[in-house]
Structures are given as structure tokens and as C-alpha cells.
PDB file of N, CA and C in Angstrom:
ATOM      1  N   UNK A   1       9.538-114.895 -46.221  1.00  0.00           N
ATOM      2  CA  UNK A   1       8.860-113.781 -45.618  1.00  0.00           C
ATOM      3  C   UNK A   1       9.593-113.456 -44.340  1.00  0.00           C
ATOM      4  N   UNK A   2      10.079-112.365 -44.199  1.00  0.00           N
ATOM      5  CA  UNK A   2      10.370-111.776 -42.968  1.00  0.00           C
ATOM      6  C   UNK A   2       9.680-111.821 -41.968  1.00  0.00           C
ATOM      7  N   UNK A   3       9.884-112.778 -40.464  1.00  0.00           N
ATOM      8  CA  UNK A   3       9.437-112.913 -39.405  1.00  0.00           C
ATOM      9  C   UNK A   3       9.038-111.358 -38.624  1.00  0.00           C
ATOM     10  N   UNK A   4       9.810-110.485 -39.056  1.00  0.00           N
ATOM     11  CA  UNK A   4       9.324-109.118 -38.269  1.00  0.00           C
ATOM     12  C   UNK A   4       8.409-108.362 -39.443  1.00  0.00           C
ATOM     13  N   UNK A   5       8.625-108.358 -40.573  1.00  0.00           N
ATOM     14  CA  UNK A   5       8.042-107.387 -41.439  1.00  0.00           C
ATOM     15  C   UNK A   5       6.829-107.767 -42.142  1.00  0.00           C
ATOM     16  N   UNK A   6       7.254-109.517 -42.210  1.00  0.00           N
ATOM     17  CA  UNK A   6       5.848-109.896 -43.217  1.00  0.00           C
ATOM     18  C   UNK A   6       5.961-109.840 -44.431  1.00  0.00           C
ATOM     19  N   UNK A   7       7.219-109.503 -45.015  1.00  0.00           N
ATOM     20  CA  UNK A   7       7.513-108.537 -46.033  1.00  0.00           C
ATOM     21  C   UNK A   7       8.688-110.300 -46.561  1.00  0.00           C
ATOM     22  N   UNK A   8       8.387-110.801 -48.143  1.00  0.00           N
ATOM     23  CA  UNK A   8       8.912-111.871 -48.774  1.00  0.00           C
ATOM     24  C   UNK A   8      10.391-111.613 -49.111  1.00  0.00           C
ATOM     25  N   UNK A   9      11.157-112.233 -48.857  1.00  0.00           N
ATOM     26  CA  UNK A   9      12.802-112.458 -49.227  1.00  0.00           C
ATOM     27  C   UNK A   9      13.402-113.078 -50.266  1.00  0.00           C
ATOM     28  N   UNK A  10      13.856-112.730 -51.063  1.00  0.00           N
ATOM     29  CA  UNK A  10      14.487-113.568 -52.361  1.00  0.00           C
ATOM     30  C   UNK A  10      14.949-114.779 -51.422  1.00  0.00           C
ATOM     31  N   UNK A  11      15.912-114.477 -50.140  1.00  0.00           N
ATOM     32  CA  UNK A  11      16.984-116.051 -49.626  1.00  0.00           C
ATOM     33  C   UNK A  11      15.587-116.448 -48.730  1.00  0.00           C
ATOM     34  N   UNK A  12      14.292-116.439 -48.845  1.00  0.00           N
ATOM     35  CA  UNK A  12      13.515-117.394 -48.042  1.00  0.00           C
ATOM     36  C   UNK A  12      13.182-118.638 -48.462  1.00  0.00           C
ATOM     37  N   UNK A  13      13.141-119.427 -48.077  1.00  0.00           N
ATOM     38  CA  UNK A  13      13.117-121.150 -47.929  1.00  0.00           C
ATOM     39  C   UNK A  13      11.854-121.749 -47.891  1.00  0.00           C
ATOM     40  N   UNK A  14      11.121-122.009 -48.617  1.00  0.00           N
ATOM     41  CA  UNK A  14       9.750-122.883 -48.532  1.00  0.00           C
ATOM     42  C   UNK A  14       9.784-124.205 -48.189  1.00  0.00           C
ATOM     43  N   UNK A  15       9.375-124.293 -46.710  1.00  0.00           N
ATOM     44  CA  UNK A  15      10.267-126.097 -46.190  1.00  0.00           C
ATOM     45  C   UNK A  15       9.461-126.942 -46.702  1.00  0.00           C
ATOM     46  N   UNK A  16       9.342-127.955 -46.552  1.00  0.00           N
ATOM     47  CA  UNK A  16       8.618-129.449 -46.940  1.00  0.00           C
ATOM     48  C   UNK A  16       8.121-129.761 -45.513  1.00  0.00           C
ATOM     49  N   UNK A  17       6.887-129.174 -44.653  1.00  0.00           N
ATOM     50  CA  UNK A  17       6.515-129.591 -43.378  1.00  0.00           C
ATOM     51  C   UNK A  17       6.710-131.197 -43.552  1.00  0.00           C
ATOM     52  N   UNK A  18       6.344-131.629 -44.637  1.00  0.00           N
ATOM     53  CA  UNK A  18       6.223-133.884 -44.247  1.00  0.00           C
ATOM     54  C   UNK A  18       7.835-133.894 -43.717  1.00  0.00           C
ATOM     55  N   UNK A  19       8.501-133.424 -44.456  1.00  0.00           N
ATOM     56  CA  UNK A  19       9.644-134.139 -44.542  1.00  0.00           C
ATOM     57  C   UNK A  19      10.441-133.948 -43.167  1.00  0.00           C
ATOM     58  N   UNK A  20      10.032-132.655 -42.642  1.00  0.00           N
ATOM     59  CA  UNK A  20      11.006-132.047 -41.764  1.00  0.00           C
ATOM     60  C   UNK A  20      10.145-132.678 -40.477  1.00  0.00           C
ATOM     61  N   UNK A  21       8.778-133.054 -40.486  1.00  0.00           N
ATOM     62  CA  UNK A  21       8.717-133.670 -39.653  1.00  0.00           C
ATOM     63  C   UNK A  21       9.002-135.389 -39.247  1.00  0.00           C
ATOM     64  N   UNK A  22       9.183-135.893 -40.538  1.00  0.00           N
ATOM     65  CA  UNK A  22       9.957-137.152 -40.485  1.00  0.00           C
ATOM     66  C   UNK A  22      11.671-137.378 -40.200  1.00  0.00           C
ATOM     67  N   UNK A  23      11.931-135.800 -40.614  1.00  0.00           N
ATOM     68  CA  UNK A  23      13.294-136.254 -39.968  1.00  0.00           C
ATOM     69  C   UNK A  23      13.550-135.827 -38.415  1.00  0.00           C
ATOM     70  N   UNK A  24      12.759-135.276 -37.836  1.00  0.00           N
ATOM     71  CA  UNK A  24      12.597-134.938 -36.230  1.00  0.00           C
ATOM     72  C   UNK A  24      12.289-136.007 -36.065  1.00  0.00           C
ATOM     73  N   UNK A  25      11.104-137.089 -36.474  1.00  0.00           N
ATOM     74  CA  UNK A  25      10.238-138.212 -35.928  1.00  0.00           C
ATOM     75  C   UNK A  25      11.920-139.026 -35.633  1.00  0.00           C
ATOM     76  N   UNK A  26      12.622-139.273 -37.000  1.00  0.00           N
ATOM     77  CA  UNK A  26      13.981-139.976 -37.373  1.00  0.00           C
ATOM     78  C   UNK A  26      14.935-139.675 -35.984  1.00  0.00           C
ATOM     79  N   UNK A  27      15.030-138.618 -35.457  1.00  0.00           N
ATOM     80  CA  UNK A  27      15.619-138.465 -34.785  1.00  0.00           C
ATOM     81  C   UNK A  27      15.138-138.559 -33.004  1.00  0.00           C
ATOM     82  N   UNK A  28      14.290-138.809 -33.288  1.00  0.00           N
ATOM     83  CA  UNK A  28      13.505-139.319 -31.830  1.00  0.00           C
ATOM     84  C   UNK A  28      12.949-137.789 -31.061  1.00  0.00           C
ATOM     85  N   UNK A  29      12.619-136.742 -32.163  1.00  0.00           N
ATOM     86  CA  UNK A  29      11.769-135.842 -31.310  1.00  0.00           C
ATOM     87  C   UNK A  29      10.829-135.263 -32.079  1.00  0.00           C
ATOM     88  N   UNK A  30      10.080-135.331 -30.682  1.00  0.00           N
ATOM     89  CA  UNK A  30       8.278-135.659 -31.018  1.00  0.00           C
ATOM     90  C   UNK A  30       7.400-134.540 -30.412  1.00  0.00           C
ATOM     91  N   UNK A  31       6.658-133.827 -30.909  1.00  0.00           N
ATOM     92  CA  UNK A  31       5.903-132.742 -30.367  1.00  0.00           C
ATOM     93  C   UNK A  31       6.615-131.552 -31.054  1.00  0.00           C
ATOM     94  N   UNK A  32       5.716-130.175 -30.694  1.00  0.00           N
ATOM     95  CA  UNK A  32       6.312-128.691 -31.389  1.00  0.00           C
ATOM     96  C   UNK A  32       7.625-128.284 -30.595  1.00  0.00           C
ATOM     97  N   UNK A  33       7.454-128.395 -29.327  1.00  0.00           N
ATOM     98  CA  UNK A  33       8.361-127.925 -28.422  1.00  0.00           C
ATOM     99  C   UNK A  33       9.909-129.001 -28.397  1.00  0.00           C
ATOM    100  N   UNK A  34       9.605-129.732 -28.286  1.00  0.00           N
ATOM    101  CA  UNK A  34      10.887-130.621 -28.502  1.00  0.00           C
ATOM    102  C   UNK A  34      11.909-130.453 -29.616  1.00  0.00           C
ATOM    103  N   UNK A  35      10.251-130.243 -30.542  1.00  0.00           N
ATOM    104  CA  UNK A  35      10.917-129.708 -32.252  1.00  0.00           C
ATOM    105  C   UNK A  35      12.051-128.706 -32.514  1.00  0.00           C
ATOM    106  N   UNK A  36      11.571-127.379 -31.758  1.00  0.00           N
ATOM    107  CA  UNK A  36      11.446-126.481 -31.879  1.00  0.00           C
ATOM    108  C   UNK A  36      13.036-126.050 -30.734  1.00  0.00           C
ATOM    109  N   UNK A  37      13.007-126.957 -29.648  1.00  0.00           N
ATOM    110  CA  UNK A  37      14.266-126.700 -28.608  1.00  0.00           C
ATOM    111  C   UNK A  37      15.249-127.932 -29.858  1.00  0.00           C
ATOM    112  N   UNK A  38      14.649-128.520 -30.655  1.00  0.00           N
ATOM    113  CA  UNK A  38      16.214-129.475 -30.862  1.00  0.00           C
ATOM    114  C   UNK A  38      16.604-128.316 -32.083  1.00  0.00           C
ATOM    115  N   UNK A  39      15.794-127.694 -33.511  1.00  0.00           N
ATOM    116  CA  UNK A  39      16.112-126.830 -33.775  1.00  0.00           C
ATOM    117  C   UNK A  39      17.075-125.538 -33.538  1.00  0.00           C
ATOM    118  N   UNK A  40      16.699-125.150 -32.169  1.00  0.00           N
ATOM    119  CA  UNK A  40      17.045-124.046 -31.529  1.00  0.00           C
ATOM    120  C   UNK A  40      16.446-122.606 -32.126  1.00  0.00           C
ATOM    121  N   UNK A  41      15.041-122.705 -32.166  1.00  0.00           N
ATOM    122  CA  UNK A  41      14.423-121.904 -32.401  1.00  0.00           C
ATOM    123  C   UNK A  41      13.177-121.690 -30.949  1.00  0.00           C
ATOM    124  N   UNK A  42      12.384-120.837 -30.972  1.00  0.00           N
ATOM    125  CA  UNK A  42      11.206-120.604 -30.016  1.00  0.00           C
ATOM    126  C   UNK A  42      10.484-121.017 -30.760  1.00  0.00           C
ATOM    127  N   UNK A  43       9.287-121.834 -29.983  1.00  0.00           N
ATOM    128  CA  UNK A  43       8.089-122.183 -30.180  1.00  0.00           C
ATOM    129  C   UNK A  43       7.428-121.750 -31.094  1.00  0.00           C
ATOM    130  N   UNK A  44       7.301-120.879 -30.962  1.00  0.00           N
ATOM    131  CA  UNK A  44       6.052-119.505 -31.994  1.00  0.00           C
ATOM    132  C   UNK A  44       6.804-119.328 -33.466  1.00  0.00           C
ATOM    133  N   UNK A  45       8.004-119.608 -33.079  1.00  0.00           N
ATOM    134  CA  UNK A  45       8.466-119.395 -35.041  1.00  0.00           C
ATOM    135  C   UNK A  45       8.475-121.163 -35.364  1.00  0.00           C
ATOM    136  N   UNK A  46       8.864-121.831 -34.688  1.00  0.00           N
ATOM    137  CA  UNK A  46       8.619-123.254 -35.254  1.00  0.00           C
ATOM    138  C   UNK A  46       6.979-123.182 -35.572  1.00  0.00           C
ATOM    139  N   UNK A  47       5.915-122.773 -35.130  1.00  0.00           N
ATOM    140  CA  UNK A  47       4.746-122.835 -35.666  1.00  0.00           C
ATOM    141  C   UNK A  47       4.810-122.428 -36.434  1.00  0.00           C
ATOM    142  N   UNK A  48       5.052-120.720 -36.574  1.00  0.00           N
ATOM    143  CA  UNK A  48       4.676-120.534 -37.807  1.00  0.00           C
ATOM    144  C   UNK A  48       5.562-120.791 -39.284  1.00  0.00           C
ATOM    145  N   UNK A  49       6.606-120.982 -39.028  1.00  0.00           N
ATOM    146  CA  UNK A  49       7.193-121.937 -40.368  1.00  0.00           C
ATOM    147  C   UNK A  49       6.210-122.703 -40.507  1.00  0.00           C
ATOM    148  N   UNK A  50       5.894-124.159 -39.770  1.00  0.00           N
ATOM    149  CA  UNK A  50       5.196-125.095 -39.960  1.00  0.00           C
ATOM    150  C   UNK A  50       4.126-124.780 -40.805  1.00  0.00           C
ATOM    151  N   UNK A  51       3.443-123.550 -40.634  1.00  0.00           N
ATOM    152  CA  UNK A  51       2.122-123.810 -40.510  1.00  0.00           C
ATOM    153  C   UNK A  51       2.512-122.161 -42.095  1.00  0.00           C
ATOM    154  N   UNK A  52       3.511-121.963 -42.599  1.00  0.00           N
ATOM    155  CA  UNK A  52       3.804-121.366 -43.434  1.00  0.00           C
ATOM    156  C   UNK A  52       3.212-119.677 -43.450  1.00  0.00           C
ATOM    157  N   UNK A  53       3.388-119.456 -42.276  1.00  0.00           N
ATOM    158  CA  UNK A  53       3.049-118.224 -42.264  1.00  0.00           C
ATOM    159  C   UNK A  53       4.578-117.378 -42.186  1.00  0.00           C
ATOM    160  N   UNK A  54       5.665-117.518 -41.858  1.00  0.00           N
ATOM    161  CA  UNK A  54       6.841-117.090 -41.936  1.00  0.00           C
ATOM    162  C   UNK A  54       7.604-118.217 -42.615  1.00  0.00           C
ATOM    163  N   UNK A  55       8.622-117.868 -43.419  1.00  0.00           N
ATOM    164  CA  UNK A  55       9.581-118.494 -43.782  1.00  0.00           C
ATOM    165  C   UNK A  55      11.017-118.277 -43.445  1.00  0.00           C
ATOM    166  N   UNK A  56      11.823-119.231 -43.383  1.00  0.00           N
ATOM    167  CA  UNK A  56      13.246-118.880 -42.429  1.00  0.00           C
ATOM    168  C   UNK A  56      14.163-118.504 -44.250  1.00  0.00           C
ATOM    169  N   UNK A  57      15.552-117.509 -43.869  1.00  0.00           N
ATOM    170  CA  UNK A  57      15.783-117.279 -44.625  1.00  0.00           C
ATOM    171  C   UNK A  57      16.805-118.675 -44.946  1.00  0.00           C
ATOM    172  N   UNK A  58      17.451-118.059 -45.714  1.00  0.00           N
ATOM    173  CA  UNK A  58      18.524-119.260 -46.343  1.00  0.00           C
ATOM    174  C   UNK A  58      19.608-119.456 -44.992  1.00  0.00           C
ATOM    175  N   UNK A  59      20.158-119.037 -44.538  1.00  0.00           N
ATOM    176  CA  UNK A  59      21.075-119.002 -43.631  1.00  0.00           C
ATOM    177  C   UNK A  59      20.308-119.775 -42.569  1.00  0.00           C
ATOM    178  N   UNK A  60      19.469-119.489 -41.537  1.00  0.00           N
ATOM    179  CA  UNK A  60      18.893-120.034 -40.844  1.00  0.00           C
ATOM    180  C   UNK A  60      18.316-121.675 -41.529  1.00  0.00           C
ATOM    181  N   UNK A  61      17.957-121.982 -42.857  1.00  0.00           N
ATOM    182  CA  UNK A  61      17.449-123.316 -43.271  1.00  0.00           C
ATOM    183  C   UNK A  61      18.801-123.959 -43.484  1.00  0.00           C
ATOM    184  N   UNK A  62      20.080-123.634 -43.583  1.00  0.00           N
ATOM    185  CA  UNK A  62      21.240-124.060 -43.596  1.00  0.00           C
ATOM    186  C   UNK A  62      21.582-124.898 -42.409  1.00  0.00           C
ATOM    187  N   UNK A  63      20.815-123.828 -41.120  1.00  0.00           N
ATOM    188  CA  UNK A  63      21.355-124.097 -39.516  1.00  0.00           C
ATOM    189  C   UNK A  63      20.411-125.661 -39.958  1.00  0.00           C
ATOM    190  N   UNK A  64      18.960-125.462 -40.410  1.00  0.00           N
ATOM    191  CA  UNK A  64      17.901-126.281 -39.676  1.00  0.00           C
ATOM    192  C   UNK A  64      18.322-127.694 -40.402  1.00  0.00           C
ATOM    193  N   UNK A  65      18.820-127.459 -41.777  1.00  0.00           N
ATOM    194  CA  UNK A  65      19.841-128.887 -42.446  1.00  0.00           C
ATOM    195  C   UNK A  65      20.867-129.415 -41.507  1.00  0.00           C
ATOM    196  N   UNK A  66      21.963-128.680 -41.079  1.00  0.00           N
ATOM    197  CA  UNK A  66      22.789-129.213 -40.557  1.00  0.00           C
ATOM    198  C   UNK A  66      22.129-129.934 -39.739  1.00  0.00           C
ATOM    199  N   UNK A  67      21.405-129.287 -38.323  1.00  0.00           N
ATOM    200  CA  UNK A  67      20.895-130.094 -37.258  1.00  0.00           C
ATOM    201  C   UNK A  67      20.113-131.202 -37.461  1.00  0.00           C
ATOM    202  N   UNK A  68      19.889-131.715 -39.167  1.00  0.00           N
ATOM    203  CA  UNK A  68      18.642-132.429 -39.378  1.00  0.00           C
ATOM    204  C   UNK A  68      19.944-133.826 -39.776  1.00  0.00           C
ATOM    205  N   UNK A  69      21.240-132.752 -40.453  1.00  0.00           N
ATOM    206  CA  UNK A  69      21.376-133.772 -40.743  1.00  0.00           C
ATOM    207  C   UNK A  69      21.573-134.331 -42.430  1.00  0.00           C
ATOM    208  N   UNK A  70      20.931-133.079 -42.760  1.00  0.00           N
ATOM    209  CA  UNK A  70      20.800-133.501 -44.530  1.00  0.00           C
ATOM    210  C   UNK A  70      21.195-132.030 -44.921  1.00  0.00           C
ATOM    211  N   UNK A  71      20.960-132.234 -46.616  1.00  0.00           N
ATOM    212  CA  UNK A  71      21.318-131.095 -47.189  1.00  0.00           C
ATOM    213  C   UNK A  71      19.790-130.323 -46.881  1.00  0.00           C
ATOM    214  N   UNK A  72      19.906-128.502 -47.667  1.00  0.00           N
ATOM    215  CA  UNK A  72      19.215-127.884 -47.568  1.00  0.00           C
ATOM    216  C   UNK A  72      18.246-128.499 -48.834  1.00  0.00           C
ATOM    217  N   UNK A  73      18.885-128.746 -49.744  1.00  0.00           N
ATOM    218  CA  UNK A  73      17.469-128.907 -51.548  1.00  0.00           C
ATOM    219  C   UNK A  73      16.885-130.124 -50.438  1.00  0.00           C
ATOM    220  N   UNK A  74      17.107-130.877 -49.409  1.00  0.00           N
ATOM    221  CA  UNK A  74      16.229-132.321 -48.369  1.00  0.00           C
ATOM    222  C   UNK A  74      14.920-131.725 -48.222  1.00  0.00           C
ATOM    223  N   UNK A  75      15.176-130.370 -47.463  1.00  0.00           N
ATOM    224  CA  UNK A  75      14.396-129.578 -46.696  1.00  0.00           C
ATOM    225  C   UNK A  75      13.302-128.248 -47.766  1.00  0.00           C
ATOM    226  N   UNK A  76      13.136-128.679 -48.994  1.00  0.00           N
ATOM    227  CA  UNK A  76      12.918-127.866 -49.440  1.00  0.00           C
ATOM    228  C   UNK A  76      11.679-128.472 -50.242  1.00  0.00           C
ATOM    229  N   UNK A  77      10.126-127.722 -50.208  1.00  0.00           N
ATOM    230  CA  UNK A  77       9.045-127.685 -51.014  1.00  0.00           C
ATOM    231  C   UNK A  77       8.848-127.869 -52.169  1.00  0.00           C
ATOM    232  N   UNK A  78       8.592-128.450 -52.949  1.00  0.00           N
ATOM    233  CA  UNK A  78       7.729-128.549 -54.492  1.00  0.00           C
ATOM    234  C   UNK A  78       9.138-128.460 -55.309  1.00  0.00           C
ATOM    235  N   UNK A  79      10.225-129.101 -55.062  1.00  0.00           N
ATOM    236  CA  UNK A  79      11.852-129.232 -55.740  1.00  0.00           C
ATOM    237  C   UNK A  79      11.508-130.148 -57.345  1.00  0.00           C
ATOM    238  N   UNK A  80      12.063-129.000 -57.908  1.00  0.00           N
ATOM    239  CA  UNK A  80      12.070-129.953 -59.570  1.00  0.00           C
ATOM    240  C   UNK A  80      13.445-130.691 -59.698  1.00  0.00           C
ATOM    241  N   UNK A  81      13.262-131.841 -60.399  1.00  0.00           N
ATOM    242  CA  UNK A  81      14.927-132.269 -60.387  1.00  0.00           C
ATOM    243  C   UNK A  81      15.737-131.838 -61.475  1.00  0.00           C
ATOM    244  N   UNK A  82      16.767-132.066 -61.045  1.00  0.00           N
ATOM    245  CA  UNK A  82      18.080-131.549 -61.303  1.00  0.00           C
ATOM    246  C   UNK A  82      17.997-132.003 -62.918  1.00  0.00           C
ATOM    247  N   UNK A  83      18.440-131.345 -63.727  1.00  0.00           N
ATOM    248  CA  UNK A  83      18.398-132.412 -64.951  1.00  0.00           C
ATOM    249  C   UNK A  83      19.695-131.461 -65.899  1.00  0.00           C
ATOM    250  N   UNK A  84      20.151-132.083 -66.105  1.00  0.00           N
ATOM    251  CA  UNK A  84      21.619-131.970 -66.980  1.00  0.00           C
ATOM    252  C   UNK A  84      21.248-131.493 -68.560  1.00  0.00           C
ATOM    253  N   UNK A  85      21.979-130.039 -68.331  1.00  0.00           N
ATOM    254  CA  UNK A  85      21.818-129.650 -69.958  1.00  0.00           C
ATOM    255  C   UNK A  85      22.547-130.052 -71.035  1.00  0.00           C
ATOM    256  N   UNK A  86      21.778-129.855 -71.830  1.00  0.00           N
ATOM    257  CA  UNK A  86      22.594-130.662 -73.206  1.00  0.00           C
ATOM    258  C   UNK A  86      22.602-129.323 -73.829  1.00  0.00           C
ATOM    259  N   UNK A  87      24.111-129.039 -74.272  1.00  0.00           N
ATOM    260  CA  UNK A  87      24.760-127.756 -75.227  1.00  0.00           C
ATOM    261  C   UNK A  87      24.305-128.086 -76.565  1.00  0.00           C
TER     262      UNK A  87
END
């Protein structure tokens, strides 16, 4: 969902709030604001990701992997696994 429009994005990212907050915990920062400055985002959009009222697009969940540390499929909601087709 577009942070200005409200309006849903094919490249938007449905995060995994547990996860992304275990890998902040992992990294020794604790609270929204800490979260949110190690990110390099403002306050008010780290909430509302969190709290799934905006979603970051693909590019921006790329930034929030790198800084985490992991890949983007790490950072990502309700993921089915990978499973290898048979021709």
C-alpha cells in the first residue's frame, strides 16, 4: 500500500512484524524509535508498517534486509516454501 495514497502496490512487501522484531532485538535495538533510526526510516512509518497499515515497497524492504542483515523472502509474511518442480 502506498504510504501517500493508501492505494496497494504489486512491489509491496507484507513483513513478518515477529521476525523483524527479533532481528532488531538480535541486534541490540530496542524500542520503536531506536527501531525506526537504525532502519532509517521516521517513526510514524515504522509504526505503521508494524502495525500494517502501510506497506514498504520492494526496494525499500531490500534497504530494511540489508540493514537487518538477511535476505528479503527472511523478512517476509505467511512465505510458502520453495519446492522444486518435477517436469
Amino acid at each position: 500500500m502506498d504510504a501517500n495514497s493508501g492505494r496497494s502496490d504489486a512491489t509491496d512487501v507484507k513483513l513478518n512484524r515477529t521476525r523483524i522484531t527479533q532481528l532488531l532485538a538480535d541486534k541490540g535495538v530496542t524500542g520503536k524509535t531506536a527501531a525506526a533510526d537504525f532502519l532509517g526510516v521516521h517513526r510514524s512509518v515504522f509504526d505503521r508498517w508494524m502495525a500494517q497499515k502501510i506497506l514498504p515497497s520492494l526496494p525499500v524492504a531490500v534497504r530494511i534486509a540489508r540493514r537487518l542483515g538477511v535476505t528479503v523472502e527472511d523478512l517476509v509474511e505467511d512465505r510458502e516454501p520453495v519446492r522444486d518442480q518435477v517436469a
